[in-house]
C-alpha atoms as a PDB file:
ATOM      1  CA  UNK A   1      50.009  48.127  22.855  1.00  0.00           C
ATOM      2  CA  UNK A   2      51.501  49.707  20.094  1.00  0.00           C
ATOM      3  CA  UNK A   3      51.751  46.620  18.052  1.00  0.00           C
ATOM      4  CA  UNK A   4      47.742  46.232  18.867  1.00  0.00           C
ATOM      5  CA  UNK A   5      47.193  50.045  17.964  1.00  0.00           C
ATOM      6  CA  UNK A   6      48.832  49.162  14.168  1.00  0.00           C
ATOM      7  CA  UNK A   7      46.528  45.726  13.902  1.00  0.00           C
ATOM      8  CA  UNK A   8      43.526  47.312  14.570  1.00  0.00           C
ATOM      9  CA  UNK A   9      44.256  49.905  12.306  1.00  0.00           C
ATOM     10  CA  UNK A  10      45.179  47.949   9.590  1.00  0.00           C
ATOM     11  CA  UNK A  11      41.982  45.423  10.341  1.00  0.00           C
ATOM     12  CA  UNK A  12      39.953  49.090  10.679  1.00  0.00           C
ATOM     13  CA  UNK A  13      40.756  50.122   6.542  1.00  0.00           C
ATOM     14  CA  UNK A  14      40.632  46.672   5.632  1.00  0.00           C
ATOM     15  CA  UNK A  15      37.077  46.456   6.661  1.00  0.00           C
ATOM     16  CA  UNK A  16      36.448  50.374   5.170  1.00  0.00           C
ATOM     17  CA  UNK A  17      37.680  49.010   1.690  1.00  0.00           C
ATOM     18  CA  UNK A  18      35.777  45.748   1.909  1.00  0.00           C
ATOM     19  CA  UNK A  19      32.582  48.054   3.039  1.00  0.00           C
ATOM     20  CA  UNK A  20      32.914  49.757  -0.519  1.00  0.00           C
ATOM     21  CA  UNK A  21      33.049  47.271  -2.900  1.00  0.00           C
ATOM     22  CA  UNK A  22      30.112  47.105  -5.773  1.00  0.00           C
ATOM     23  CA  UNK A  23      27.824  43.569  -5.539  1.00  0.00           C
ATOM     24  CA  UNK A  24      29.178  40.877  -8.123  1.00  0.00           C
ATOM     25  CA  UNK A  25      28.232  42.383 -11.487  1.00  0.00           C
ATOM     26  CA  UNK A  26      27.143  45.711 -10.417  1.00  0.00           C
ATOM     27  CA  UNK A  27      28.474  49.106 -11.706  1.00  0.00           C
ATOM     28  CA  UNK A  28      28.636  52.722  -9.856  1.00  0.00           C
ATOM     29  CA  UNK A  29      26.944  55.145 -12.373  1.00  0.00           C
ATOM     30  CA  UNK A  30      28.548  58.010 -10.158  1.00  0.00           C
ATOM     31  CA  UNK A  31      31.172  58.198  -9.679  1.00  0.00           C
ATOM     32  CA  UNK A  32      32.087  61.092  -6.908  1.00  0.00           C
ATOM     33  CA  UNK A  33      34.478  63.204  -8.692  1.00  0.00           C
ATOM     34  CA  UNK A  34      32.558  64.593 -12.146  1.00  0.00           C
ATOM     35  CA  UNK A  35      29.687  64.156 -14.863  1.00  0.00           C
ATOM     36  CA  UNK A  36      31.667  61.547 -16.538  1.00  0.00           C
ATOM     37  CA  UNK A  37      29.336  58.996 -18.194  1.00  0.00           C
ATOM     38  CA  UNK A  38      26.265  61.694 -18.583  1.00  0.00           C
ATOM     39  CA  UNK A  39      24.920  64.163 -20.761  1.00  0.00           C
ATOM     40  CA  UNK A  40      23.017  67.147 -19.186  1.00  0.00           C
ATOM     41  CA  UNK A  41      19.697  68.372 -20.706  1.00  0.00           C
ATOM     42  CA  UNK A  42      18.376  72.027 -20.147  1.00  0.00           C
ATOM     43  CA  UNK A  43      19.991  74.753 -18.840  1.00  0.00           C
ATOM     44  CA  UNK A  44      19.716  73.658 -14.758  1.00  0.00           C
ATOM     45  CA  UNK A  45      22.597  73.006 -12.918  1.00  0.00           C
ATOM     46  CA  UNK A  46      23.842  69.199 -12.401  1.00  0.00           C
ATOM     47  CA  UNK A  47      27.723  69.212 -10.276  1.00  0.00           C
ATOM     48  CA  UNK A  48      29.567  67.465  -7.399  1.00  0.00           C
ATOM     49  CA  UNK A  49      29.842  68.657  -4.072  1.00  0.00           C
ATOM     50  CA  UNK A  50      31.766  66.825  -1.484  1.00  0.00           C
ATOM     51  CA  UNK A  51      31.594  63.655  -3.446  1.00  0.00           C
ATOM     52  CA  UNK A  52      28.030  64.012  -3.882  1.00  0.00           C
ATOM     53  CA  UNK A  53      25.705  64.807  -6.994  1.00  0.00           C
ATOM     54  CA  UNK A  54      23.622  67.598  -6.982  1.00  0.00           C
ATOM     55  CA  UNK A  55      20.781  68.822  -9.057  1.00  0.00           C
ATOM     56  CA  UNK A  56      19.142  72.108  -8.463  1.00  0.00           C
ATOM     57  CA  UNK A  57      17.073  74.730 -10.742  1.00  0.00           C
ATOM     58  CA  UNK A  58      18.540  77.556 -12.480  1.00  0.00           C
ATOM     59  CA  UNK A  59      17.539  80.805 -13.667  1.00  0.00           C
ATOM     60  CA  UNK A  60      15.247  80.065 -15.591  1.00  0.00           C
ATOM     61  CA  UNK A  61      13.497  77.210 -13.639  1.00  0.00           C
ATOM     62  CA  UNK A  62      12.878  74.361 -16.376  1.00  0.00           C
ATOM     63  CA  UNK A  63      12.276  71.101 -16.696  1.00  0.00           C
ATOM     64  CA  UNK A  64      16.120  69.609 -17.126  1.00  0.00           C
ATOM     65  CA  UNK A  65      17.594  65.907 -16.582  1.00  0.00           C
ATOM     66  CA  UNK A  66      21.192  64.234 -16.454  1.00  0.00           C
ATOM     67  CA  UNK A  67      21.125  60.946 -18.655  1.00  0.00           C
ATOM     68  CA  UNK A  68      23.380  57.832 -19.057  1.00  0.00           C
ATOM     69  CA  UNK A  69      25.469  57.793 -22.121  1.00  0.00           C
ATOM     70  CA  UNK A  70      24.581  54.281 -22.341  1.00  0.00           C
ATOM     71  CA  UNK A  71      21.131  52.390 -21.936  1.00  0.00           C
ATOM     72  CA  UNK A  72      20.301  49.607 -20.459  1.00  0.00           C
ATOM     73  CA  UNK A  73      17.119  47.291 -20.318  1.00  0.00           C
ATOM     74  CA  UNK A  74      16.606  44.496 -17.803  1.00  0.00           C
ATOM     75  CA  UNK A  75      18.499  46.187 -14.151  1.00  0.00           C
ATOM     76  CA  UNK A  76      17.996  46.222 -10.394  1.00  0.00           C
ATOM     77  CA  UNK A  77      19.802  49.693  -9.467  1.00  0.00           C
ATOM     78  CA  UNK A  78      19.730  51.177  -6.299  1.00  0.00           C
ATOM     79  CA  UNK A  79      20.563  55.141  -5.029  1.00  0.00           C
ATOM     80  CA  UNK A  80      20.452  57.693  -2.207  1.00  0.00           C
ATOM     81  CA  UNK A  81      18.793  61.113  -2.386  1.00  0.00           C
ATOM     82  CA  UNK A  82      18.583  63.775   0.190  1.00  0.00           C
ATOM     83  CA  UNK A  83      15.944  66.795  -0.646  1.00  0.00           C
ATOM     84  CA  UNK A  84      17.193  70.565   0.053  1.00  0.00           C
ATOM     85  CA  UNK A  85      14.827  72.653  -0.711  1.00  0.00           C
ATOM     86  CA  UNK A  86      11.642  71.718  -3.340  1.00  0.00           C
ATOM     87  CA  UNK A  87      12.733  67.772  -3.781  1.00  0.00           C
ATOM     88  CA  UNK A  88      10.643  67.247  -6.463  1.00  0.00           C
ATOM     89  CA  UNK A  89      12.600  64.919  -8.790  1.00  0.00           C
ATOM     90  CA  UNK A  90      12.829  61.390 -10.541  1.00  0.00           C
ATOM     91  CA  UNK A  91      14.542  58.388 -11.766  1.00  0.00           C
ATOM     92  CA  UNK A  92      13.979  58.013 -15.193  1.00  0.00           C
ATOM     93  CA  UNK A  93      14.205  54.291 -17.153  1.00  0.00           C
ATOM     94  CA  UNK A  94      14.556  52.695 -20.634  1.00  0.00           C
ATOM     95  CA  UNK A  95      13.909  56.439 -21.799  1.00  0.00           C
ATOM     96  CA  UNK A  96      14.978  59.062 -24.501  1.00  0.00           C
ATOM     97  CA  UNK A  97      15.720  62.773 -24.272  1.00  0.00           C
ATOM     98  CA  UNK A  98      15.691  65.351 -27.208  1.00  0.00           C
ATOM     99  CA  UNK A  99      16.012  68.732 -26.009  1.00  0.00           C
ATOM    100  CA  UNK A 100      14.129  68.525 -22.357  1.00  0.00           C
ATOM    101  CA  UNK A 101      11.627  66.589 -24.076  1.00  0.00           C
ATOM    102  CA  UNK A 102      12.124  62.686 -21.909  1.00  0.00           C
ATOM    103  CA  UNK A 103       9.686  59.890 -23.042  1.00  0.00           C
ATOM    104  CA  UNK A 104       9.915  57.149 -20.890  1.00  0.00           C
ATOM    105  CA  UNK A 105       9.029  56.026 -17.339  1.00  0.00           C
ATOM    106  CA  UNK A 106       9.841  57.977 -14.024  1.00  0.00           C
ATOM    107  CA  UNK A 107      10.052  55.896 -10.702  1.00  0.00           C
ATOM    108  CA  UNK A 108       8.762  59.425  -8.747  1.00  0.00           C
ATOM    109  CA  UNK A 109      11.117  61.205  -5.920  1.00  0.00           C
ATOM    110  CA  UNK A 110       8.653  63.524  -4.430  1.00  0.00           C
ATOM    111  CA  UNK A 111       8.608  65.925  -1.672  1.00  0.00           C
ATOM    112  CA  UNK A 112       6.304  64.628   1.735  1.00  0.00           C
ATOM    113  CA  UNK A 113       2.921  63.273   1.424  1.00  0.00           C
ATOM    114  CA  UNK A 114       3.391  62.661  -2.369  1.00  0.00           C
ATOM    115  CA  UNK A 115       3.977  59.893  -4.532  1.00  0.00           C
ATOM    116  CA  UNK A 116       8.231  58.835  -4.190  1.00  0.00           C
ATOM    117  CA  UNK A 117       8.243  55.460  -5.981  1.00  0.00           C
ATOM    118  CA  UNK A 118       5.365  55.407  -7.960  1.00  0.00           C
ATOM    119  CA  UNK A 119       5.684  55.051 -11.573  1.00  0.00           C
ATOM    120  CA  UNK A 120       4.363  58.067 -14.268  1.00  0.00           C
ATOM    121  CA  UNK A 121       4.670  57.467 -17.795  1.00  0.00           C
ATOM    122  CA  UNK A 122       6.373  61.186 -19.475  1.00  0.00           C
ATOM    123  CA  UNK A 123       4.494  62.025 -22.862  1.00  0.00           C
ATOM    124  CA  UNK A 124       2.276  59.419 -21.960  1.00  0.00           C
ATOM    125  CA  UNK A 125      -0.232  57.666 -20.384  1.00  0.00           C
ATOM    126  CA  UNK A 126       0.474  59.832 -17.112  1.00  0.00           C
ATOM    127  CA  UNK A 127       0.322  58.226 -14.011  1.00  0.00           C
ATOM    128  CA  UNK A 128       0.457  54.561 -14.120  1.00  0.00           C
ATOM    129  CA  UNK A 129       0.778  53.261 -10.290  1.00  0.00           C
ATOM    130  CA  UNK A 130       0.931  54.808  -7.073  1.00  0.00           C
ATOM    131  CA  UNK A 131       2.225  53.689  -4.089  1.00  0.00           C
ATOM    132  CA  UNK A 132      -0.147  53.393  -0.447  1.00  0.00           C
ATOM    133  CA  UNK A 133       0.081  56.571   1.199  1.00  0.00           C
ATOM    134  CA  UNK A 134       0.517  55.435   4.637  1.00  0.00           C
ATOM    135  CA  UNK A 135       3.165  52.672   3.548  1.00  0.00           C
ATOM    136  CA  UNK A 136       5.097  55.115   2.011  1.00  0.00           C
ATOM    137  CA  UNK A 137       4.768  57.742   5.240  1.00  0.00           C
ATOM    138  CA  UNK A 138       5.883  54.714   7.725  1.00  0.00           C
ATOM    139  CA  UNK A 139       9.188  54.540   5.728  1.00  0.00           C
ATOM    140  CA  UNK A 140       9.821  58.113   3.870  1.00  0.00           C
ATOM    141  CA  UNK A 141      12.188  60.250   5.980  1.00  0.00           C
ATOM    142  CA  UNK A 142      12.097  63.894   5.342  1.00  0.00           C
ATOM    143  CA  UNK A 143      15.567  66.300   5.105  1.00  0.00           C
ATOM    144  CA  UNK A 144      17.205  63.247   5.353  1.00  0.00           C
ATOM    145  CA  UNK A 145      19.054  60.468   2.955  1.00  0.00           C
ATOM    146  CA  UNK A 146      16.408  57.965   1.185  1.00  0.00           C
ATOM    147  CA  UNK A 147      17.083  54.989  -0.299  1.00  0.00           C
ATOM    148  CA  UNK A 148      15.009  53.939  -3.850  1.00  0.00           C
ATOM    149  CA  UNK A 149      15.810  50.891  -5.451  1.00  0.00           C
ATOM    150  CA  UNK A 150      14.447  50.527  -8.983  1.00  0.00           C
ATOM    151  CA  UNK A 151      14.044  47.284 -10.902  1.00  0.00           C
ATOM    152  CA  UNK A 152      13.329  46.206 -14.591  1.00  0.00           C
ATOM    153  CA  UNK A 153      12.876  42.892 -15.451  1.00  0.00           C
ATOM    154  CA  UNK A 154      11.163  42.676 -19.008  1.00  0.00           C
ATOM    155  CA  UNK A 155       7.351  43.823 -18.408  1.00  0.00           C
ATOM    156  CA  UNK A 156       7.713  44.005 -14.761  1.00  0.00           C
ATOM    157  CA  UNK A 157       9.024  47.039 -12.794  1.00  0.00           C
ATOM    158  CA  UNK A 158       8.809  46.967  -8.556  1.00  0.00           C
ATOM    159  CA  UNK A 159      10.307  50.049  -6.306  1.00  0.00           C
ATOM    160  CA  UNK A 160      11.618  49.848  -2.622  1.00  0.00           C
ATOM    161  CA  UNK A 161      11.833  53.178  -0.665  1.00  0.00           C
ATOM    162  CA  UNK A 162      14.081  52.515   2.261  1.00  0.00           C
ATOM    163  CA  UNK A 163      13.892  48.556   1.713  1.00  0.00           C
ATOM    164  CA  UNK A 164       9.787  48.290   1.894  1.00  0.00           C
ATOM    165  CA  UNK A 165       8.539  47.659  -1.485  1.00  0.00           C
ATOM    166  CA  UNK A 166       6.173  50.131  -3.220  1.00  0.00           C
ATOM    167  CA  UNK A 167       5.127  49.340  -6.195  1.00  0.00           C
ATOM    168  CA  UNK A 168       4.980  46.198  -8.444  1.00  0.00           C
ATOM    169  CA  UNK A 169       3.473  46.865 -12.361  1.00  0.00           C
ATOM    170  CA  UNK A 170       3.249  44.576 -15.023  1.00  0.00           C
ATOM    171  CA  UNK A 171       3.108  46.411 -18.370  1.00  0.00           C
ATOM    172  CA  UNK A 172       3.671  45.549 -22.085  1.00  0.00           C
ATOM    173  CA  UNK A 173       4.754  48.612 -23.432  1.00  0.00           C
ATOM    174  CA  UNK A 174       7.603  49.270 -20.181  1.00  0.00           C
ATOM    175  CA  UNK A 175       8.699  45.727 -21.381  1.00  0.00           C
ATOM    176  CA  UNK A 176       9.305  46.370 -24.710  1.00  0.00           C
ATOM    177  CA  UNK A 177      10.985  49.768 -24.150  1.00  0.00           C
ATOM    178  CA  UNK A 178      15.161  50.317 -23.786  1.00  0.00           C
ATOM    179  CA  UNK A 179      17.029  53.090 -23.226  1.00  0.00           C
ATOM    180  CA  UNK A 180      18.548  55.572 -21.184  1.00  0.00           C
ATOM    181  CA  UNK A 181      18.967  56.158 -16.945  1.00  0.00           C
ATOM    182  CA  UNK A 182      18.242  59.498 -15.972  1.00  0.00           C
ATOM    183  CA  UNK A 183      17.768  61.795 -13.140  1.00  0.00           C
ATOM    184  CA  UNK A 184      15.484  64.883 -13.206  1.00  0.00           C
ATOM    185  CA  UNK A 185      14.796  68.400 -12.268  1.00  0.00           C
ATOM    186  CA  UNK A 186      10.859  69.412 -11.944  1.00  0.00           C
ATOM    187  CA  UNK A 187       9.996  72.616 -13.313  1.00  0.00           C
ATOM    188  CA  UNK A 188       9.005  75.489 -11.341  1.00  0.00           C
ATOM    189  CA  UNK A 189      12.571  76.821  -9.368  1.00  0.00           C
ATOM    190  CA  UNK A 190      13.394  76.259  -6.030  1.00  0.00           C
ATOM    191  CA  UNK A 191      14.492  72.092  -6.524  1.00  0.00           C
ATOM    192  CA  UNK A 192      18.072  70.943  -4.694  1.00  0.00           C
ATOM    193  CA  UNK A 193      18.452  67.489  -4.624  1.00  0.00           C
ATOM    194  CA  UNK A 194      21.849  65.753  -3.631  1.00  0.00           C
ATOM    195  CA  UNK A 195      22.463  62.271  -4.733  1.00  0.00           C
ATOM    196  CA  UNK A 196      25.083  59.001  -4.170  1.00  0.00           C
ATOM    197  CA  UNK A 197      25.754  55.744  -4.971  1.00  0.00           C
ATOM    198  CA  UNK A 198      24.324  54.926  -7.920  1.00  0.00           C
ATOM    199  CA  UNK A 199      24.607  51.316  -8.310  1.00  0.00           C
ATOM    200  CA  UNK A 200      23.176  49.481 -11.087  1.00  0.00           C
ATOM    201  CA  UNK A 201      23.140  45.447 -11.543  1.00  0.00           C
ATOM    202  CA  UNK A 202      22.885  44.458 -15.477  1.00  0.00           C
ATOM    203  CA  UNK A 203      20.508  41.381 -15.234  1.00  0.00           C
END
C-alpha cells in the first residue's frame, strides 16, 4: 500500500508538471512573480498577488496600461481575466504608448452586457467590430475567470471568449501595423482586474 501511495504520488506531480507546460513555440508573457518584461504607463497600480496580475485605478483614476518591452506582429495569444469591481479593461495589439497616449487596436474586456472581444481602434477610427450580443451573453461569465484568445495574422484579427469565436475583421491598416502587447486600465476609478497566463504563440 505504501509502495502504491509513493507511485501515485509520483504519477500525481508528474501529470501537474506535464499540465503546465507552454504549447510548442509559445511563450508566458507573465510570469507570476513580478513586472519583469513590462513597462507601466500612468500613475495606476499594475502588481502580483498570489501569482496573479492585477490592475486596478489609483488616486487619480486615469487612463493607464502595462506594455510588452518587446512587439510582436503575426500571434495567437491567449489569457484569463477575472473582474473585481468596474472590469472595464483591454488587450491592446501591434500598438504604441507615449505617456498614456496608446494608438493601436484593443480586443475589448468589458463589464456585462458590453462589448468583451470586439475590436476599437484608440486615436482612431473608434469602434471597428462588435461582437453579437446574445453570443457573447451565452458564453461571458460574470465575477468569474474568462478566457480571451486574441489572434493576428497579417490583415486578419478573430477573438474567442471562452472558446466561441467573436469576432473575425479583415483590415489593411491592422495588417500593416507592429508593435507592442498591452493591458489596460479605463478611466474613471473603481477598475480591479486580475489576470494569468498570458501565453503568446509567435506565428
Amino acid at each position: 500500500m505504501i509502495r502504491l501511495a509513493l507511485m501515485m504520488s509520483i504519477l500525481t506531480l508528474f501529470m501537474g508538471c506535464k499540465s503546465t507546460q507552454l504549447p510548442d513555440g509559445a511563450i508566458s508573457l507573465f510570469n507570476g512573480k513580478n513586472l519583469d518584461g513590462w513597462m507601466i504607463y500612468g500613475t495606476e497600480k499594475w502588481y502580483v498577488d498570489k501569482g496573479e496580475l492585477v490592475c486596478e485605478s489609483g488616486p487619480d483614476a486615469k487612463y493607464g496600461y502595462l506594455g510588452t518591452k518587446k512587439t510582436f506582429k503575426n500571434f495567437d495569444l491567449s489569457l484569463q481575466f477575472k473582474q473585481e469591481s468596474n472590469g472595464n479593461s483591454g488587450l491592446f495589439f501591434r500598438s504604441s504608448i507615449e505617456g498614456t497616449k496608446i494608438t493601436g487596436w484593443q480586443a475589448e474586456i468589458a463589464p456585462p452586457d458590453l462589448h468583451t472581444g470586439g475590436i476599437y481602434e484608440s486615436y482612431g477610427r473608434g469602434w471597428l467590430i462588435q461582437p453579437d450580443a446574445a453570443e457573447l451573453a451565452s458564453v461571458f461569465r460574470p465575477n468569474e475567470w474568462n478566457t480571451l484568445r486574441v489572434k493576428a495574422v497579417d490583415d486578419v484579427v478573430t477573438t474567442w471568449v471562452n472558446g466561441k469565436e467573436m469576432i473575425q475583421l479583415k483590415d489593411e491598416k491592422i495588417g500593416a501595423a507592429n508593435g507592442q502587447i498591452a493591458l489596460q486600465i479605463h478611466d474613471g476609478g473603481n477598475v480591479k482586474v486580475r489576470w494569468k497566463d498570458i501565453i503568446l504563440k509567435p506565428l
